[in-house]
Each structure stands twice: as C-alpha cells, then as structure tokens.
N, C-alpha and C. Protein backbone atom coordinates (compact mmCIF):
# COMPACT_ATOMS: atom_id res chain seq x y z
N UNK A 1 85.26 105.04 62.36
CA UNK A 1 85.84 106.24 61.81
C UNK A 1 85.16 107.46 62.42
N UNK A 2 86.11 108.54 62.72
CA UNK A 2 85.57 109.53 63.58
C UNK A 2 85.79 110.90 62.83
N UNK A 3 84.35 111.23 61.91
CA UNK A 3 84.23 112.43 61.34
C UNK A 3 84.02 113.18 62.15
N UNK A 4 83.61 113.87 63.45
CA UNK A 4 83.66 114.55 63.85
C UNK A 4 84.50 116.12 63.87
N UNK A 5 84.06 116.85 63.85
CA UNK A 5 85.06 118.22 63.58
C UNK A 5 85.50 118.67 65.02
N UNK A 6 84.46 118.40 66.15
CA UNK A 6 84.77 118.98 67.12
C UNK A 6 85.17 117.72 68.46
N UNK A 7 85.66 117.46 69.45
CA UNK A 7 85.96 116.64 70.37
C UNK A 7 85.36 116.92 71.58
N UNK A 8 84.92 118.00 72.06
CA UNK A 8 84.61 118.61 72.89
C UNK A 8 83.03 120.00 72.65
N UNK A 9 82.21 119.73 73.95
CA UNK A 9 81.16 120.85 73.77
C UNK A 9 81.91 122.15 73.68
N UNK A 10 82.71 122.38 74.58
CA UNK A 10 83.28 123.72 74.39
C UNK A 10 83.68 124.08 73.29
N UNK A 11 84.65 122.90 72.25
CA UNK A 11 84.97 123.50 70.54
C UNK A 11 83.87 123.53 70.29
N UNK A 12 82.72 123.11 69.92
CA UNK A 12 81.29 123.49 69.17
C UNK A 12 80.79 124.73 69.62
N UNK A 13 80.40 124.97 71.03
CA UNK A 13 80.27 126.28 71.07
C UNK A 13 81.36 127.84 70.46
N UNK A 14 82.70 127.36 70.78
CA UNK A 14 83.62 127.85 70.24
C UNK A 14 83.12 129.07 68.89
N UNK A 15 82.95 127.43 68.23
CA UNK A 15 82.93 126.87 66.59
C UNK A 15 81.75 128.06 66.37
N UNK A 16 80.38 127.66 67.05
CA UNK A 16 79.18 128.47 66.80
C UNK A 16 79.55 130.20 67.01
N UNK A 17 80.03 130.68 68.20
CA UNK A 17 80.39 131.97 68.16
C UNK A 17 81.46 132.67 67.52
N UNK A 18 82.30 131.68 66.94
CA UNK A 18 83.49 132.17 66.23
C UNK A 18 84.62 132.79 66.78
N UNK A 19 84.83 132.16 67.98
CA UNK A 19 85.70 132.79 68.88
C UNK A 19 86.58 131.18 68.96
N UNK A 20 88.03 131.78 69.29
CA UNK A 20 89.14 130.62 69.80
C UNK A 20 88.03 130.28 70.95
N UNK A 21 88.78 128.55 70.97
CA UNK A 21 88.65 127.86 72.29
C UNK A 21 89.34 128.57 73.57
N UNK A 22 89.17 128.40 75.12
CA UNK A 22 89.42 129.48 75.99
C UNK A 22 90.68 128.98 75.66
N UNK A 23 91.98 127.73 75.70
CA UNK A 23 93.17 127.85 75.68
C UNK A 23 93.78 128.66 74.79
N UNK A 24 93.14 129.00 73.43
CA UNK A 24 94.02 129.41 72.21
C UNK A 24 93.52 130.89 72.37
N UNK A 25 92.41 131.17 73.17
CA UNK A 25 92.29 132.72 73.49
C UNK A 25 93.29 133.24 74.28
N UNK A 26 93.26 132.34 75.34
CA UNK A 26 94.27 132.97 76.28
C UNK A 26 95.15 133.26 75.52
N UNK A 27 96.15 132.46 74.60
CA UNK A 27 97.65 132.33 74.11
C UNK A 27 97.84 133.51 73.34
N UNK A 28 96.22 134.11 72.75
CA UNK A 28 96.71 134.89 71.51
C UNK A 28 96.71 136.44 72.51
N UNK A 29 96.11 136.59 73.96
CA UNK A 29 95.81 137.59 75.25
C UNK A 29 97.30 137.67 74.75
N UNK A 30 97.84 136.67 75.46
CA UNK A 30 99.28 137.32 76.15
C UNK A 30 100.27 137.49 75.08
N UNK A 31 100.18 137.48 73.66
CA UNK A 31 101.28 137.59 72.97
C UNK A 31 100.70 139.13 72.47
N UNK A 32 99.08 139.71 71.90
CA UNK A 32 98.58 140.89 71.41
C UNK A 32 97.53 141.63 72.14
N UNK A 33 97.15 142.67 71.63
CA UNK A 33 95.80 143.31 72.32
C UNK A 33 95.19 142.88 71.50
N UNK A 34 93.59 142.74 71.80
CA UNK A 34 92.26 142.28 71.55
C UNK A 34 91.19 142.90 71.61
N UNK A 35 90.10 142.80 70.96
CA UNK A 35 88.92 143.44 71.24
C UNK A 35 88.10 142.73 71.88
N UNK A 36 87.50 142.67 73.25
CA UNK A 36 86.63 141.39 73.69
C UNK A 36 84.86 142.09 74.02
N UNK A 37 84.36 141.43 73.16
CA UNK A 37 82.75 141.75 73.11
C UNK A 37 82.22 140.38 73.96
N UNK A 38 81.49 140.87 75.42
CA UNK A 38 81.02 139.88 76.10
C UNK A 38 80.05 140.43 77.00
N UNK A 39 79.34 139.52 77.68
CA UNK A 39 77.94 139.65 78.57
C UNK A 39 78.05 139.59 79.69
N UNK A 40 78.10 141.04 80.92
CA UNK A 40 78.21 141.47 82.18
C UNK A 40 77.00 140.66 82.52
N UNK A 41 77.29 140.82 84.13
CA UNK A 41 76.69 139.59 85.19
C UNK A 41 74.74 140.10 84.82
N UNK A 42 75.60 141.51 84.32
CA UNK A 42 73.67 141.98 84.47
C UNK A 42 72.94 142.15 83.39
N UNK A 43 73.76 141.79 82.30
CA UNK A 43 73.05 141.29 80.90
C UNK A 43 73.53 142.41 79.82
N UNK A 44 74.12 143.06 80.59
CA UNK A 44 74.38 144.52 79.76
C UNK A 44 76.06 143.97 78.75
N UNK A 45 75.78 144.58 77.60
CA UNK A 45 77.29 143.97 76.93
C UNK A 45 78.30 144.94 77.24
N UNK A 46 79.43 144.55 77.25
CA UNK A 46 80.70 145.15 77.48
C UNK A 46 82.27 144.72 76.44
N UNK A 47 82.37 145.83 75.44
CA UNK A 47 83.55 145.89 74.50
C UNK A 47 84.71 146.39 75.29
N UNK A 48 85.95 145.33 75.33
CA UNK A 48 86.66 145.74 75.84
C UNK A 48 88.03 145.59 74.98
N UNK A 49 88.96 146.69 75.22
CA UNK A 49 90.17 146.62 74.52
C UNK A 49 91.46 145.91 75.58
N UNK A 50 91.64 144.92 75.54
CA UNK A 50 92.57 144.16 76.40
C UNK A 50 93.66 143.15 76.06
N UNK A 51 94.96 142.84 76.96
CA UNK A 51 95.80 142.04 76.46
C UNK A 51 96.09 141.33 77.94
N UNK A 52 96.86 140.10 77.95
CA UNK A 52 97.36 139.16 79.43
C UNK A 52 99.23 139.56 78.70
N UNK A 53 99.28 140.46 77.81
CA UNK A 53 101.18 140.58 77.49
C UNK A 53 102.13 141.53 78.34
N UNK A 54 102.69 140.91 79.08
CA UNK A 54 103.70 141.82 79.89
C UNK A 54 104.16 142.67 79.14
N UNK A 55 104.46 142.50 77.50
CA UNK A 55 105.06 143.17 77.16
C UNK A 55 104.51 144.65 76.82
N UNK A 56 103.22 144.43 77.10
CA UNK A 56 102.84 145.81 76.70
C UNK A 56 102.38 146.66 78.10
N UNK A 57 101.16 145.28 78.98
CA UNK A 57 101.06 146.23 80.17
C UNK A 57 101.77 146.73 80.90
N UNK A 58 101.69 148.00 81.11
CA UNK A 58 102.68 148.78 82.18
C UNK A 58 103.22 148.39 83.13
N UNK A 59 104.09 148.34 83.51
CA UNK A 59 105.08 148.07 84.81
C UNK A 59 104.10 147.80 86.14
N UNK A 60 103.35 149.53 86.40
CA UNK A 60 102.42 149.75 87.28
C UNK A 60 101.10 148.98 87.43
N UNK A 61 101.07 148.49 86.63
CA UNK A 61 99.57 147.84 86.60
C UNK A 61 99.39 146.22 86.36
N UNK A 62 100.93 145.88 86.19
CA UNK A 62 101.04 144.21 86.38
C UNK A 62 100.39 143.70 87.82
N UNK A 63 100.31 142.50 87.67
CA UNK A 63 99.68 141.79 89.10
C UNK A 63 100.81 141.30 89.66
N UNK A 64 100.35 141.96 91.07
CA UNK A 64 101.41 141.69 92.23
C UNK A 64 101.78 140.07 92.47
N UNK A 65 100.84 139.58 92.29
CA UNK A 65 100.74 138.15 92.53
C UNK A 65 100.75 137.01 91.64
N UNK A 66 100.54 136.01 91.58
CA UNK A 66 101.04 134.78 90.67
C UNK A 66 99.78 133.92 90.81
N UNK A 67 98.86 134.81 91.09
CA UNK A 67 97.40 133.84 91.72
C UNK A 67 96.45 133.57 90.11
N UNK A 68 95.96 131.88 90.16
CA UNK A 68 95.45 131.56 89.30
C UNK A 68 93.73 131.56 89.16
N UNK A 69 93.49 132.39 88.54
CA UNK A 69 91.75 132.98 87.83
C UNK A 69 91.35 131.54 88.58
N UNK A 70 89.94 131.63 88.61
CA UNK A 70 88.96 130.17 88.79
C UNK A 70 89.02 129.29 87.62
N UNK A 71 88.46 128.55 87.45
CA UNK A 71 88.26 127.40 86.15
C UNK A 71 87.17 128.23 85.43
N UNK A 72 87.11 128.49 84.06
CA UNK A 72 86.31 128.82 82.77
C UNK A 72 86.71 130.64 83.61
N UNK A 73 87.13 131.19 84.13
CA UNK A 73 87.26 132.75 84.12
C UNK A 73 88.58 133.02 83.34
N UNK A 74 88.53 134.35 83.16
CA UNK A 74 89.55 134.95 81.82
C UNK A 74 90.69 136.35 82.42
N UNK A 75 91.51 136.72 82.96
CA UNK A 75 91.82 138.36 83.72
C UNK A 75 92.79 138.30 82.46
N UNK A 76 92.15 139.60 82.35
CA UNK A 76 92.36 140.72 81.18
C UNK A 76 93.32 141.98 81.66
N UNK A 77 94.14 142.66 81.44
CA UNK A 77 94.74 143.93 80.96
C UNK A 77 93.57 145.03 80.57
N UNK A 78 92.67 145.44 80.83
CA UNK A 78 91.97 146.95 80.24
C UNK A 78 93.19 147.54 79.17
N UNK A 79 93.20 147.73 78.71
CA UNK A 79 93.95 148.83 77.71
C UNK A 79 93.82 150.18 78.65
N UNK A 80 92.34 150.59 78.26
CA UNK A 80 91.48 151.98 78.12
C UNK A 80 90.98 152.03 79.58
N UNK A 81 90.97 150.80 80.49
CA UNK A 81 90.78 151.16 82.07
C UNK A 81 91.76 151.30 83.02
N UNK A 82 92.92 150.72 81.90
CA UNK A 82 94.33 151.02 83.39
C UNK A 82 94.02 149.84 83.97
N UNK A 83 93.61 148.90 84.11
CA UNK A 83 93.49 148.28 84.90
C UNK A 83 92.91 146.74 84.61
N UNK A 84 92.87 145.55 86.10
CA UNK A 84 92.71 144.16 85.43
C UNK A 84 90.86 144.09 85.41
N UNK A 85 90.39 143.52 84.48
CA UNK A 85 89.01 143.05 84.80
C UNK A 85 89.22 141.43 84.08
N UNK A 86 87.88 141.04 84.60
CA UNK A 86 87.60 139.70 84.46
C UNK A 86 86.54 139.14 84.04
N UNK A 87 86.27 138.03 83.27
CA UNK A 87 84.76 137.48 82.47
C UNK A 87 85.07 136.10 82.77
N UNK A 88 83.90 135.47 82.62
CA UNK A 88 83.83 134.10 82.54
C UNK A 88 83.28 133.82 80.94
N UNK A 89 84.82 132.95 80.52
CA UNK A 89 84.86 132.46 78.97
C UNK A 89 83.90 132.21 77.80
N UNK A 90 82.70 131.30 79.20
CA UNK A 90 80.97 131.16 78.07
C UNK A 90 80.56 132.56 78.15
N UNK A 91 81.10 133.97 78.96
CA UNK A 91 80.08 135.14 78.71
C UNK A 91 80.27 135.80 76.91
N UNK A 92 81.60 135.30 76.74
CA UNK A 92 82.46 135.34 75.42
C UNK A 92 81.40 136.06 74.01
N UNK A 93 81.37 136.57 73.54
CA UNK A 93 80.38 136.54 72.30
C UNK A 93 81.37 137.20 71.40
N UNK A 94 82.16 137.82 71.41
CA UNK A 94 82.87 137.81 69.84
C UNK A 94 85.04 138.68 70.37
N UNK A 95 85.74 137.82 69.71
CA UNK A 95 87.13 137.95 69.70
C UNK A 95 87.64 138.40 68.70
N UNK A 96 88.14 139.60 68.68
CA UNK A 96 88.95 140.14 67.18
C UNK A 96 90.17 140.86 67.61
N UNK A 97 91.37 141.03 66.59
CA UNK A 97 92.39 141.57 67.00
C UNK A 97 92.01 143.19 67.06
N UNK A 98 92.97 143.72 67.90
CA UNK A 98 92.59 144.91 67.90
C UNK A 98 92.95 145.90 67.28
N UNK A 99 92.76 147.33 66.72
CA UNK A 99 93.42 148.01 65.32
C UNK A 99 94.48 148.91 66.06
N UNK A 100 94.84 148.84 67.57
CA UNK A 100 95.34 149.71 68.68
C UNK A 100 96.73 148.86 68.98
N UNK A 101 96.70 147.92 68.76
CA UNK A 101 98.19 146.69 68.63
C UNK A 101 99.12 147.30 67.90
C-alpha cells in the first residue's frame, strides 16, 4: 500500500515551497497573470508580474518563434517589462495570482 502524498522529488519540493509543480505552473502562466518571486543567477531576488497568455500579451511582444525553453526553464511575459524573461523552475520561491489580472 502506497501512502505516499508525493510520487516525485519535484512534488515534495513543490509541496515544501508552496508553489504548483512546473506543469500546473505553466498551465495556470498561460490562462492568467501571476506574481513570480524567484532567485537571479546572482542571488539577488526578483518579483515579477507575468503571464505565457496570448490573450493578454500584446500583439508586439509575442514570440516570433515556436522555439521550446530548455528542460526545468520557465519564459514568462513581463507585464511591467514589455517584454520575455526567463528562470529556471527550482529558482521558484513563491507563486501567487496577481491583483493586476
């Protein structure tokens, strides 16, 4: 019998920071905007207001291309930068909807 809650290291870490797993993050990117609190390459934190929803990012600022992120990376919509940036999923430290949706 398999009590286990989690199947995977990634749901436990998940689980511990309180953030969706990266698939169910992505899903909730592209349907709303988000608030993403996470850890730049240089240790410094970075709050960002972002969505992956066509429906909201601008015409101008969609990606030209159909090219797929690396494995465990995340490309984001900026809201507030105009523009795409990118994190890798473990830099993750906290996911909330955003009050700007």
């Amino acid at each position: 019998m398999n009590d286990l809650k989690f199947t995977t290291a990634a749901d436990f870490v998940a689980d511990l920071k309180g953030i969706p797993v990266q698939d169910e993050l992505i899903k909730l990117l592209r349907e709303d905007i988000y608030t993403v609190t996470f850890l730049k390459l240089d240790g410094d934190e970075r709050v960002m207001t972002c969505t992956k929803s066509f429906n909201i990012i601008p015409e101008e600022h969609k990606p030209k291309t159909e090219k797929e992120p690396k494995e465990g990376t995340i490309t984001v919509g900026d809201i507030n930068a105009k523009g795409w940036r990118s994190s890798r999923y473990y830099r993750v430290k906290k996911f909330e909807k955003s009050p700007v949706s």
